[in-house]
N, C-alpha and C. Protein backbone atom coordinates (compact mmCIF):
# COMPACT_ATOMS: atom_id res chain seq x y z
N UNK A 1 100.76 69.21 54.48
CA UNK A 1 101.84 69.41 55.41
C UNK A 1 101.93 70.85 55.89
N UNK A 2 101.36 71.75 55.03
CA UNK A 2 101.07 72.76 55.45
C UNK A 2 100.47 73.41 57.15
N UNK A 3 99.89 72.47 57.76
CA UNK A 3 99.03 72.64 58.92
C UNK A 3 99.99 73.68 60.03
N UNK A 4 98.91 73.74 60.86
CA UNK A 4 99.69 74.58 62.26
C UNK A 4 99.97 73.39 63.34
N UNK A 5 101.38 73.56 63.56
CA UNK A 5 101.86 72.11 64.57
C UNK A 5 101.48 72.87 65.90
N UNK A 6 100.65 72.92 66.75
CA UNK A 6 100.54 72.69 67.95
C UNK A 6 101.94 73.09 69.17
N UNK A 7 102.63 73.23 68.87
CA UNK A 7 103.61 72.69 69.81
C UNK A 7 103.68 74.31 70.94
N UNK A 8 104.02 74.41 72.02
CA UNK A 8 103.68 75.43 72.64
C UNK A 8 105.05 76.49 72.35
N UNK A 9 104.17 77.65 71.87
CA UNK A 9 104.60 78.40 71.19
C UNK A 9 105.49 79.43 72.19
N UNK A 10 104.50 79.53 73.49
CA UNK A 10 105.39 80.22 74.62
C UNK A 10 106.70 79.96 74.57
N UNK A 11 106.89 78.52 75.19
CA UNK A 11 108.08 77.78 75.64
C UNK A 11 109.28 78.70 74.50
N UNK A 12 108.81 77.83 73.02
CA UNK A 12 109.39 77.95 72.06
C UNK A 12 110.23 79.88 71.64
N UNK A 13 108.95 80.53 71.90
CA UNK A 13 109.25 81.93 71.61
C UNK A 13 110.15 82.13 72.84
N UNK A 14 110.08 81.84 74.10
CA UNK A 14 111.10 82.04 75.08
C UNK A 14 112.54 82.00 75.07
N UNK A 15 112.34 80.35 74.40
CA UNK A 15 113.73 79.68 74.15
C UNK A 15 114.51 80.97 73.27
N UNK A 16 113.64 80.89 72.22
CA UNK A 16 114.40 81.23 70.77
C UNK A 16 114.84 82.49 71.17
N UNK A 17 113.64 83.62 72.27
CA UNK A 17 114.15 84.86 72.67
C UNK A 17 115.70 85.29 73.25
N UNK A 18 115.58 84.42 74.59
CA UNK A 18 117.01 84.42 75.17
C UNK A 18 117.69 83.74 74.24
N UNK A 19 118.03 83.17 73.21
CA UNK A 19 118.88 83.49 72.11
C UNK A 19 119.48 82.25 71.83
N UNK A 20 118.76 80.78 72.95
CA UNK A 20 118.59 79.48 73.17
C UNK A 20 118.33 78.79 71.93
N UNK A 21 118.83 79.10 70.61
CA UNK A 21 118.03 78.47 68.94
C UNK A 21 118.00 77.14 69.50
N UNK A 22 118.81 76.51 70.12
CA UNK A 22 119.13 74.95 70.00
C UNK A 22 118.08 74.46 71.38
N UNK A 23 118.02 75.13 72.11
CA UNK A 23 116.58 74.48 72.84
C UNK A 23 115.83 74.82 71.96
N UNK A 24 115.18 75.67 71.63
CA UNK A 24 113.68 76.05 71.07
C UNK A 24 114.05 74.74 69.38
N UNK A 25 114.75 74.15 68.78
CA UNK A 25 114.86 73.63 67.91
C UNK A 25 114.40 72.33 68.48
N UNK A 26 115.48 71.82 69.53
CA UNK A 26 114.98 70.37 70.39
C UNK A 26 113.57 70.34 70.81
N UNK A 27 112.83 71.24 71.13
CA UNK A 27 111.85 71.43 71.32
C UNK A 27 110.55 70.62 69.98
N UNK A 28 110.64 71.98 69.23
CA UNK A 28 110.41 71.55 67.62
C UNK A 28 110.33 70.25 67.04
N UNK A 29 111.78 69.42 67.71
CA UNK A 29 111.77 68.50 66.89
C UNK A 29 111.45 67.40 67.56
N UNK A 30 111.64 67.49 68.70
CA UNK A 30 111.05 66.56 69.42
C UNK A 30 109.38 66.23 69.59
N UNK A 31 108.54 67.36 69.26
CA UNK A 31 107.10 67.10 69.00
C UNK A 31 107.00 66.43 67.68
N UNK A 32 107.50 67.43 66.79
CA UNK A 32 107.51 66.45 65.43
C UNK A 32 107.56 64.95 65.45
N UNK A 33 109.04 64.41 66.29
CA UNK A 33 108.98 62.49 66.35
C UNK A 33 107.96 62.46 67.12
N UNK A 34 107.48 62.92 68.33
CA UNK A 34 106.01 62.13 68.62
C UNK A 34 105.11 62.40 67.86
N UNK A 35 104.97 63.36 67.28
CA UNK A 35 103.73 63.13 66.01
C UNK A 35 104.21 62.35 64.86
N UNK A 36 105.59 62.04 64.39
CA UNK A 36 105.78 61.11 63.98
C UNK A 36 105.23 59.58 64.03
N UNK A 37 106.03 59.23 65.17
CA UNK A 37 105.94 57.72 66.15
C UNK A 37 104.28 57.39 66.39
N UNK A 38 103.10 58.70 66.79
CA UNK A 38 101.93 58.43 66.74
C UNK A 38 101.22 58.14 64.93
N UNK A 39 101.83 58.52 63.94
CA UNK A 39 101.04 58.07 62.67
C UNK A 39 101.98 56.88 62.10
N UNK A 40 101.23 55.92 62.31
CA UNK A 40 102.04 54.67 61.50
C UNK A 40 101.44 54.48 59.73
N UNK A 41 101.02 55.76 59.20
CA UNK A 41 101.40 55.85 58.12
C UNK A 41 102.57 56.11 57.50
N UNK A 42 103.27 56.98 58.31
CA UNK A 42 104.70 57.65 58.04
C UNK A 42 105.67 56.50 57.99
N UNK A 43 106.46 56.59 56.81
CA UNK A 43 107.28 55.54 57.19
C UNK A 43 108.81 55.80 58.35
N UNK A 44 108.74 54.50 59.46
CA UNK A 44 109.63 54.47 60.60
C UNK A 44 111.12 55.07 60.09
N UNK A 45 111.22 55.21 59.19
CA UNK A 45 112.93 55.57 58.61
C UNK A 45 112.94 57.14 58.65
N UNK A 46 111.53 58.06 58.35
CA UNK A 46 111.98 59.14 58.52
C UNK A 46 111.77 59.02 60.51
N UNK A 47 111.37 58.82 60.79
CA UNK A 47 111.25 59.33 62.47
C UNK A 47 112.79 58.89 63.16
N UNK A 48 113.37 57.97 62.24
CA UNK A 48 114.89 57.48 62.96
C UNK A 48 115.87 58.79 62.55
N UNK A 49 115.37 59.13 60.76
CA UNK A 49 116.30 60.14 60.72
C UNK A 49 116.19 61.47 61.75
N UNK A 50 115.26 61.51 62.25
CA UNK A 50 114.67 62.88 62.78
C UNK A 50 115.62 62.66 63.99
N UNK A 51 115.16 61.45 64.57
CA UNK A 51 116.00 60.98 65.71
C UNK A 51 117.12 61.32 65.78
N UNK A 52 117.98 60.59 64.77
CA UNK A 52 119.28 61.07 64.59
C UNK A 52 119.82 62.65 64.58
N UNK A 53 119.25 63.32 64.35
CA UNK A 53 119.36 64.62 64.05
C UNK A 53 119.35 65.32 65.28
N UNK A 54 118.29 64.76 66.09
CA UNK A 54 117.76 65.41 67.57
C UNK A 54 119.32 65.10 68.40
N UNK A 55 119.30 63.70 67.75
CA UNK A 55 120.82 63.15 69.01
C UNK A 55 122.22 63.69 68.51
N UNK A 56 122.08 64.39 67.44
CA UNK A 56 123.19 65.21 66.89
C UNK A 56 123.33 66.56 67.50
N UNK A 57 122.11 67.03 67.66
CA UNK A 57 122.17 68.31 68.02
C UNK A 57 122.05 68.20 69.28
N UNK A 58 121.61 67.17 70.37
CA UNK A 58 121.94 67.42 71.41
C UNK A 58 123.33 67.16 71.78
N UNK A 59 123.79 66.36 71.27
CA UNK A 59 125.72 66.17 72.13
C UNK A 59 126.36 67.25 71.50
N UNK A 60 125.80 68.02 70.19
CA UNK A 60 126.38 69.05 70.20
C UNK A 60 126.48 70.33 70.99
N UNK A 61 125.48 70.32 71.65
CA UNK A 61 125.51 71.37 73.15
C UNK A 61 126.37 71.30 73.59
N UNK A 62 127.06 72.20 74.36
CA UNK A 62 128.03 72.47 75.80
C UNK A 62 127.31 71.92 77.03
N UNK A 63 128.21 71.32 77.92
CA UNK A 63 127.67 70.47 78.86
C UNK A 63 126.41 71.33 79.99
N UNK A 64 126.66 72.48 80.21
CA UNK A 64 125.63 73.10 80.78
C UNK A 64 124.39 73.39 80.16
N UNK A 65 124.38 73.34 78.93
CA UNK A 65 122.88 73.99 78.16
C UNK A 65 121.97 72.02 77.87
N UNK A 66 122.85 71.14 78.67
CA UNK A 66 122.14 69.60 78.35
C UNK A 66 120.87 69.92 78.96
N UNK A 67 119.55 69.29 79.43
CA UNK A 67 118.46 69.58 80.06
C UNK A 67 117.97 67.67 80.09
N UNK A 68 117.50 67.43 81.52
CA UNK A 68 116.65 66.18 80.91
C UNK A 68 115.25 66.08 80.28
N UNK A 69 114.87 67.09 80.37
CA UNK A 69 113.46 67.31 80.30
C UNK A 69 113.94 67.24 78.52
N UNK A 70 114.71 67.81 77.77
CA UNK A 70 114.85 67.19 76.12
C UNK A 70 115.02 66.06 75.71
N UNK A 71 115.30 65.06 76.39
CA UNK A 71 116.03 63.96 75.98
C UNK A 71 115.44 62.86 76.58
């Protein structure tokens, strides 16, 4: 589990720069469930919890920081 996740690091370092934790996190976690959802070794209960988590932290945003491109 150790590995390097791929996920683009620009975007991410951008987000997190302007001071955005909760995009650059949605970000994060949203590659994670598709690398989830792509290994059907994993069992489907963690990718729902992940889910859940993603859909927690997005309605927890303020209505301007929503994006469709996360969701």
């Amino acid at each position: 589990m150790s590995g390097r996740i791929d996920a683009d690091d620009t975007v991410i370092e951008v987000a997190a720069g302007e001071g955005d934790v909760r995009s650059a996190a949605l970000l994060l976690m949203s590659e994670a469930l598709t690398r989830l959802d792509s290994d059907h070794n994993i069992p489907a209960v963690i990718g729902a919890h992940l889910q859940s988590a993603i859909d927690a932290l997005w309605t927890s945003a303020s209505r301007d920081q929503h994006s469709i491109h996360l969701h």
